[in-house]
Every structure is written in structure tokens, then in C-alpha cells.
C-alpha atoms as a PDB file:
ATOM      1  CA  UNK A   1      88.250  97.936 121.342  1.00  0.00           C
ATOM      2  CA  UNK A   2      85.609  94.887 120.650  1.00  0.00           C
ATOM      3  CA  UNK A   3      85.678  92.998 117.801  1.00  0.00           C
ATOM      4  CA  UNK A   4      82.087  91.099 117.498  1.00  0.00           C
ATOM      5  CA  UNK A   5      82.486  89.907 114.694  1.00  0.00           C
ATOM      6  CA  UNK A   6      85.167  87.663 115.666  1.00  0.00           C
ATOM      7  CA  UNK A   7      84.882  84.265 117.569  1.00  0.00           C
ATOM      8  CA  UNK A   8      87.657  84.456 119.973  1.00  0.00           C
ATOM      9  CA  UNK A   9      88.481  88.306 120.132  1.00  0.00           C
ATOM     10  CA  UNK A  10      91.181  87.789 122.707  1.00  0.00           C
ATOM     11  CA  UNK A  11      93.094  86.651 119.967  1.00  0.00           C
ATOM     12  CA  UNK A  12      92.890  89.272 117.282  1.00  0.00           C
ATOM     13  CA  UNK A  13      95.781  91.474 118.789  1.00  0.00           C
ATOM     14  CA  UNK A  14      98.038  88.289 119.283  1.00  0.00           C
ATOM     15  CA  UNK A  15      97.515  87.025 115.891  1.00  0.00           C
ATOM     16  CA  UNK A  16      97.652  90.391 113.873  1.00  0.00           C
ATOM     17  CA  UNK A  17     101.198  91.017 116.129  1.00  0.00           C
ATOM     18  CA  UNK A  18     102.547  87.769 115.064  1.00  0.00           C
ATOM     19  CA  UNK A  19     101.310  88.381 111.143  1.00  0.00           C
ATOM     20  CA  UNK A  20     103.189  91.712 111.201  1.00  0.00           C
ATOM     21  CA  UNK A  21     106.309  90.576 112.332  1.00  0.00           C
ATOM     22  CA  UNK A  22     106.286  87.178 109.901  1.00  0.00           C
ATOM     23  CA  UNK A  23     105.792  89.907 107.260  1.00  0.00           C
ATOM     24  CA  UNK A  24     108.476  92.424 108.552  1.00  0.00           C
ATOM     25  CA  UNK A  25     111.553  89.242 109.007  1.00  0.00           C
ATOM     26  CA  UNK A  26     110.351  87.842 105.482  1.00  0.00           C
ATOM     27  CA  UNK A  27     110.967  91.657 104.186  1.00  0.00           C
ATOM     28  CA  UNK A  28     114.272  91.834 106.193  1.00  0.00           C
ATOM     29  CA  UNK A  29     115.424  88.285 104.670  1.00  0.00           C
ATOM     30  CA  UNK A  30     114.535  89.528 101.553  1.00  0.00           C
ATOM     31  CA  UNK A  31     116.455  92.860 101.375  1.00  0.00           C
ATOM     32  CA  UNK A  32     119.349  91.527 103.119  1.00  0.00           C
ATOM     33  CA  UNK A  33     119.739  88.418 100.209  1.00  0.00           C
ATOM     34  CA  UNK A  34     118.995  90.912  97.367  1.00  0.00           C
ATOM     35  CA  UNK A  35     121.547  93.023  98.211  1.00  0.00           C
ATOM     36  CA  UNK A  36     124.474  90.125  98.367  1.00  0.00           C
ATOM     37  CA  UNK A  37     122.962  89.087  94.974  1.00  0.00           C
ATOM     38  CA  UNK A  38     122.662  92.756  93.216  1.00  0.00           C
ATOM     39  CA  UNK A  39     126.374  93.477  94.793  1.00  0.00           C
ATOM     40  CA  UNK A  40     128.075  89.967  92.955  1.00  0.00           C
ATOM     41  CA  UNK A  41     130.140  89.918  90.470  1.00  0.00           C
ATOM     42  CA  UNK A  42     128.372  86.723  88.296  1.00  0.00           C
ATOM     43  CA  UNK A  43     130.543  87.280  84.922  1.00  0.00           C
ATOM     44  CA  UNK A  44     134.177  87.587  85.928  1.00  0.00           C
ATOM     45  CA  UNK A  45     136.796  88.707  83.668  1.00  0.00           C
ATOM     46  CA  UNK A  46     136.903  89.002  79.761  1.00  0.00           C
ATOM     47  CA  UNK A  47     139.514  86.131  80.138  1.00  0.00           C
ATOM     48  CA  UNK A  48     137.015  83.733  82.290  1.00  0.00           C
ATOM     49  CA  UNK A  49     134.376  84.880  79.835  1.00  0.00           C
ATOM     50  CA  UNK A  50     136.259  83.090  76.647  1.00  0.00           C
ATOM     51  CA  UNK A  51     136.972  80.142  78.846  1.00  0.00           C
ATOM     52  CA  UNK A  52     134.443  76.923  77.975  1.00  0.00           C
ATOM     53  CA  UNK A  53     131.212  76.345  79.332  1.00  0.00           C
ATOM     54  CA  UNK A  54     132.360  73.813  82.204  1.00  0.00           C
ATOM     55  CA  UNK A  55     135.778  76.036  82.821  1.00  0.00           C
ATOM     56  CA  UNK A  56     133.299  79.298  82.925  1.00  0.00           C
ATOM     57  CA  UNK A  57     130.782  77.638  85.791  1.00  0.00           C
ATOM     58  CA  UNK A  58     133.279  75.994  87.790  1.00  0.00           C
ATOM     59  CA  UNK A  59     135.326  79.441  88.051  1.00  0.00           C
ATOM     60  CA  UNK A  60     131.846  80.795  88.666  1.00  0.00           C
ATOM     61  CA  UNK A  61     130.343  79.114  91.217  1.00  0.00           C
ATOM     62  CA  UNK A  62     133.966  79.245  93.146  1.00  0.00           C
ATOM     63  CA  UNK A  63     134.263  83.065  93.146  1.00  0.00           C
ATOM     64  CA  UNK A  64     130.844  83.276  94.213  1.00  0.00           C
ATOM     65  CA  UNK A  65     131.341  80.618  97.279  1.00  0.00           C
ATOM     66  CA  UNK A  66     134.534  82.408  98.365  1.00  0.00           C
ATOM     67  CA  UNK A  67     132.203  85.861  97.628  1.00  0.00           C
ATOM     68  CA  UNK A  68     129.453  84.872  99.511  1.00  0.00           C
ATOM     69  CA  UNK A  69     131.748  83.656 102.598  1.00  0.00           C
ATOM     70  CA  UNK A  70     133.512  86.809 102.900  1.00  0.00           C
ATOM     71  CA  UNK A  71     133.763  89.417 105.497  1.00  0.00           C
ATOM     72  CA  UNK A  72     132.218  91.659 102.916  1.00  0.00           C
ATOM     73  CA  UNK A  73     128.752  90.070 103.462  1.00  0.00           C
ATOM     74  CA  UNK A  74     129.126  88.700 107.218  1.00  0.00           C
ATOM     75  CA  UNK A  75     126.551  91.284 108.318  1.00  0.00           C
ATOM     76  CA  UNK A  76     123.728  90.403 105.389  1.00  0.00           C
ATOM     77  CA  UNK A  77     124.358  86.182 106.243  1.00  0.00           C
ATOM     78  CA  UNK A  78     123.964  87.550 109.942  1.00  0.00           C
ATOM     79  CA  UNK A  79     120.613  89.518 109.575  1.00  0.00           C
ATOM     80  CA  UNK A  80     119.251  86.521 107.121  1.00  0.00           C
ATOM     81  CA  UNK A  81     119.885  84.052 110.009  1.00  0.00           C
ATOM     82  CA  UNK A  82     118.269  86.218 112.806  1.00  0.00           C
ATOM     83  CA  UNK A  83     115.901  86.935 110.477  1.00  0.00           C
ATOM     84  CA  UNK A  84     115.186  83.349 109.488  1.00  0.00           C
ATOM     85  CA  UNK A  85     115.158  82.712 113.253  1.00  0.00           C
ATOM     86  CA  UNK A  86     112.350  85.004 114.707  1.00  0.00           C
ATOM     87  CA  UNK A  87     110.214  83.976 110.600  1.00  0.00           C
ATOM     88  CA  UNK A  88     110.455  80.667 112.326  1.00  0.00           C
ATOM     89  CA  UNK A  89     109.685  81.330 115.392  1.00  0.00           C
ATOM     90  CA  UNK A  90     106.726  83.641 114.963  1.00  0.00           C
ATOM     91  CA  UNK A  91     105.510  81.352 112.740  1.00  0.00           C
ATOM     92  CA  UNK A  92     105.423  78.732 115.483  1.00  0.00           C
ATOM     93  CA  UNK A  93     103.889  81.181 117.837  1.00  0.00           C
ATOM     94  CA  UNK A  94     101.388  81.847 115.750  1.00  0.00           C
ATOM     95  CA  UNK A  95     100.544  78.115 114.366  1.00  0.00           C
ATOM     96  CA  UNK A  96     100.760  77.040 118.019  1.00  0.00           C
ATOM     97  CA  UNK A  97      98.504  80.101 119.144  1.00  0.00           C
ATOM     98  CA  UNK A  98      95.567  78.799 116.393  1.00  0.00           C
ATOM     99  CA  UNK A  99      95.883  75.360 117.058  1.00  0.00           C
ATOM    100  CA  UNK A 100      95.119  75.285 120.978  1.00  0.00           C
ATOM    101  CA  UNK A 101      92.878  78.665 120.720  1.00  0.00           C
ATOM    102  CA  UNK A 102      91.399  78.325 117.337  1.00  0.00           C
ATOM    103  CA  UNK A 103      91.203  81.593 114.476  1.00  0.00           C
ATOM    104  CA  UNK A 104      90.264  84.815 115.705  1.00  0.00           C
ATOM    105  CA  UNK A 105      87.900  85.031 113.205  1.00  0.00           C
END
């Protein structure tokens, strides 16, 4: 496959790898917070509902600490870390890879 159109097209295949797995950890990261968010319980209880405002957020942000450090979601916090970790990464890769070698294109 030639690509002569492109100033360095050595670098095409190495680039476009590094660009689809940046996109697939981002979508990964993504999924795996959305579904700790959609599966939340934000409102509470009718009682914590009548409480006031202060009383209401405090009680809030508490249940959702102790929610979001529970065993429910260990394997969401663990796929948005490795996840996080190869975004990172890649990103590196790639930054590093167009620095020294220049863009493909």
C-alpha cells in the first residue's frame, strides 16, 4: 500500500493505530462513567427530599461518595483507570511519534 500523497508514509499506519485506540479508551472511559452515573441514586428518600437545601446536598454528596466507592462499581473505576492509562499513553506515543518524525501527512 503507498500513500504519495503523504510526506512521511512510514508513518501513516503508526499514527492511524494510535488514533484508533485514543478513540476506542476515550469510548471505553466514557461508557464505563455513564453507566455509574445512569445507575445512582441522586434524589434519596421522600424524607431526605423535605430536608433543607444544605441538609439535602450534604446527605447527597455522602451517599454518592460511599456509592461511588463501593464494590458495586469496583469494576467501572477499574476499566476508567486502565482506560485512562493506555488514553494517556497512546497519546504520548503518538505526540512523541510526530514530534521526532513529523505528520504523516
Amino acid at each position: 500500500m503507498k500513500y504519495e500523497w503523504a510526506d512521511n508514509p512510514h508513518l501513516f499506519i503508526p499514527v492511524t493505530a494510535c488514533a484508533v485506540v485514543l478513540a476506542l479508551s476515550f469510548a471505553t472511559m466514557f461508557v464505563s462513567l455513564a453507566s455509574i452515573i445512569l445507575r445512582t441514586d441522586f434524589y434519596g428518600s421522600i424524607d431526605e427530599q423535605n430536608l433543607p437545601w444544605s441538609e439535602r446536598m450534604g446527605s447527597r454528596d455522602s451517599r454518592l461518595h460511599a456509592e461511588f466507592s463501593s464494590p458495586r462499581f469496583q469494576m467501572a473505576r477499574r476499566t476508567i483507570a486502565y482506560g485512562a492509562i493506555v488514553f494517556f499513553g497512546t497519546f504520548g506515543v503518538m505526540a512523541l511519534i510526530l514530534i521526532v518524525f513529523g505528520h504523516p501527512s
